[in-house]
Protein backbone atom coordinates (compact mmCIF):
# COMPACT_ATOMS: atom_id res chain seq x y z
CA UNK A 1 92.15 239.73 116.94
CA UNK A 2 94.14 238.31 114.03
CA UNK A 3 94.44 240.52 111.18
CA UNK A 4 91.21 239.06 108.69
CA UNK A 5 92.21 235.93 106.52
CA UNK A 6 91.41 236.39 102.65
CA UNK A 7 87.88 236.20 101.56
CA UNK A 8 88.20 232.56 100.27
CA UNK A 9 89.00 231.76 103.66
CA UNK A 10 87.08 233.84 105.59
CA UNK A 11 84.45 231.02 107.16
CA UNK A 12 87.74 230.41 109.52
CA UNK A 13 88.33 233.70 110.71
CA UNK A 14 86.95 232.84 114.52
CA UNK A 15 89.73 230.11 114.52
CA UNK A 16 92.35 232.74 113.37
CA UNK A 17 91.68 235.40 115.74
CA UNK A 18 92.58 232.55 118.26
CA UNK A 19 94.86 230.35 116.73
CA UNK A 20 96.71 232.48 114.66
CA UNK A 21 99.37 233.64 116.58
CA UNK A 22 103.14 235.28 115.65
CA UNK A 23 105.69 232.56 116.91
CA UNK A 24 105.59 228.63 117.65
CA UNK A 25 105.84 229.59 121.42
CA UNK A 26 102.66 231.70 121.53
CA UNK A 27 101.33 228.75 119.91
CA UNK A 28 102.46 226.29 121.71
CA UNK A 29 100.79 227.95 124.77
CA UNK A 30 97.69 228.01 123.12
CA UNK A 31 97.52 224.49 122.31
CA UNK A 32 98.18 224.05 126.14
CA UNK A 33 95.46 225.59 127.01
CA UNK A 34 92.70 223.58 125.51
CA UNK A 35 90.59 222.33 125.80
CA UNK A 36 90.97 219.34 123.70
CA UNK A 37 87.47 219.67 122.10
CA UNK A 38 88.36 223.56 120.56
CA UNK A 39 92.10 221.78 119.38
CA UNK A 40 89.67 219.31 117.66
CA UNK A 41 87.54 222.12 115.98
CA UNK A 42 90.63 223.80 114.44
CA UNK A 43 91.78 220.18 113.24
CA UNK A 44 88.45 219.52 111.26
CA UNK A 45 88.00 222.84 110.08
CA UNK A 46 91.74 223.12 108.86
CA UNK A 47 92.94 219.90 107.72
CA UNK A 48 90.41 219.91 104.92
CA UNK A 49 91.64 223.12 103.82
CA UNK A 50 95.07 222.70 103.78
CA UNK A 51 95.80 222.09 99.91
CA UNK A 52 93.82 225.20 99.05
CA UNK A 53 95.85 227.05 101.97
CA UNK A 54 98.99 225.86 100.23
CA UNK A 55 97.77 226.77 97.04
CA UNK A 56 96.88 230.02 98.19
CA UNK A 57 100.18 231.36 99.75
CA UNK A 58 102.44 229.36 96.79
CA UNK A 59 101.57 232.76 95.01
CA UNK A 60 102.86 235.33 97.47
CA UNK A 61 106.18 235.88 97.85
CA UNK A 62 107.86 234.20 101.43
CA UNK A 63 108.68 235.73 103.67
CA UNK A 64 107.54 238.92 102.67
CA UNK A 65 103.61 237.79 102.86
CA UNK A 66 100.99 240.40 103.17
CA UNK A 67 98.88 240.80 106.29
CA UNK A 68 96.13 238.29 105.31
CA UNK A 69 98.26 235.72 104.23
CA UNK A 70 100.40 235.76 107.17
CA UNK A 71 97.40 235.08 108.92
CA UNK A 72 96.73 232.19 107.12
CA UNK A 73 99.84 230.46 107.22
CA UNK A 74 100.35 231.33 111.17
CA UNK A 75 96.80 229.18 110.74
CA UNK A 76 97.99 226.62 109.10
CA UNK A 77 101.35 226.15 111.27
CA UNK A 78 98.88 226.32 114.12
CA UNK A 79 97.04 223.40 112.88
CA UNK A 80 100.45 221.77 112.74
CA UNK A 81 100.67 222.68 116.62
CA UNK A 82 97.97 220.65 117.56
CA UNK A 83 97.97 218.05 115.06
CA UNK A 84 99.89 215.58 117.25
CA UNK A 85 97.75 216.27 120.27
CA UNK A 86 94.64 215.60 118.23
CA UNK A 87 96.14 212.81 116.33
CA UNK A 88 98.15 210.93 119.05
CA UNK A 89 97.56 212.56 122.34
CA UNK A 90 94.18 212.83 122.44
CA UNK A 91 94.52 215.77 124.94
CA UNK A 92 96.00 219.08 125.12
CA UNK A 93 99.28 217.98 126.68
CA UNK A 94 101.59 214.80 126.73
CA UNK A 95 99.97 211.86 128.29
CA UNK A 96 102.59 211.19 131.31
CA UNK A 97 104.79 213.50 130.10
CA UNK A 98 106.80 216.21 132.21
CA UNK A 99 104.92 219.37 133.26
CA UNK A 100 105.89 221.40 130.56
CA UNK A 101 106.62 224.39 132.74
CA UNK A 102 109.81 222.79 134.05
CA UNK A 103 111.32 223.50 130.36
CA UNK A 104 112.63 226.23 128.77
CA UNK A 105 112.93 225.90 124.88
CA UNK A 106 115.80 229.06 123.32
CA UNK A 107 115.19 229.43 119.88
């Protein structure tokens, strides 16, 4: 369970304690996962939000964020994860694209 989001943002804290995860990888593997309709959820319920999310963390200093906040941004960047799969894809993965297990990404 992700640590819990700040109050004003609290109505997303099921998505978080998914979602929210440490590193683009862990995300990455989430959004692999699917399925497509819970990738959708965290689109609608995010992408509405996101100028108040960027208004929010704006006042904390990067990278040294407290425990909520990080939450919140590892939210947000999550909604950036699946963004193109929602947007473009319309499916977890890339539409006749290489199993994704045949590549290893070092960063």
């Amino acid at each position: 369970m992700a640590h819990p989001l700040p109050v004003a943002f609290a109505d997303l804290q099921s998505l978080a304690d998914r979602y929210a995860l440490p590193t683009e990888r862990e995300r990455h593997a989430e959004r692999l996962k699917g399925p497509f309709a819970d990738l959708k959820a965290l689109y609608d319920a995010v992408l509405p939000r996101l100028d108040a999310i960027h208004a929010h963390l704006k006042q904390h200093p990067w990278p040294a964020l407290p425990p909520a906040e990080q939450t919140l941004l590892d939210l947000a960047l999550a909604l950036m994860e699946v963004s193109l799969a929602v947007e473009s894809h319309g499916q977890p993965t890339v539409p006749h694209g290489f199993d994704h297990a045949r590549f290893k990404v070092w960063f």
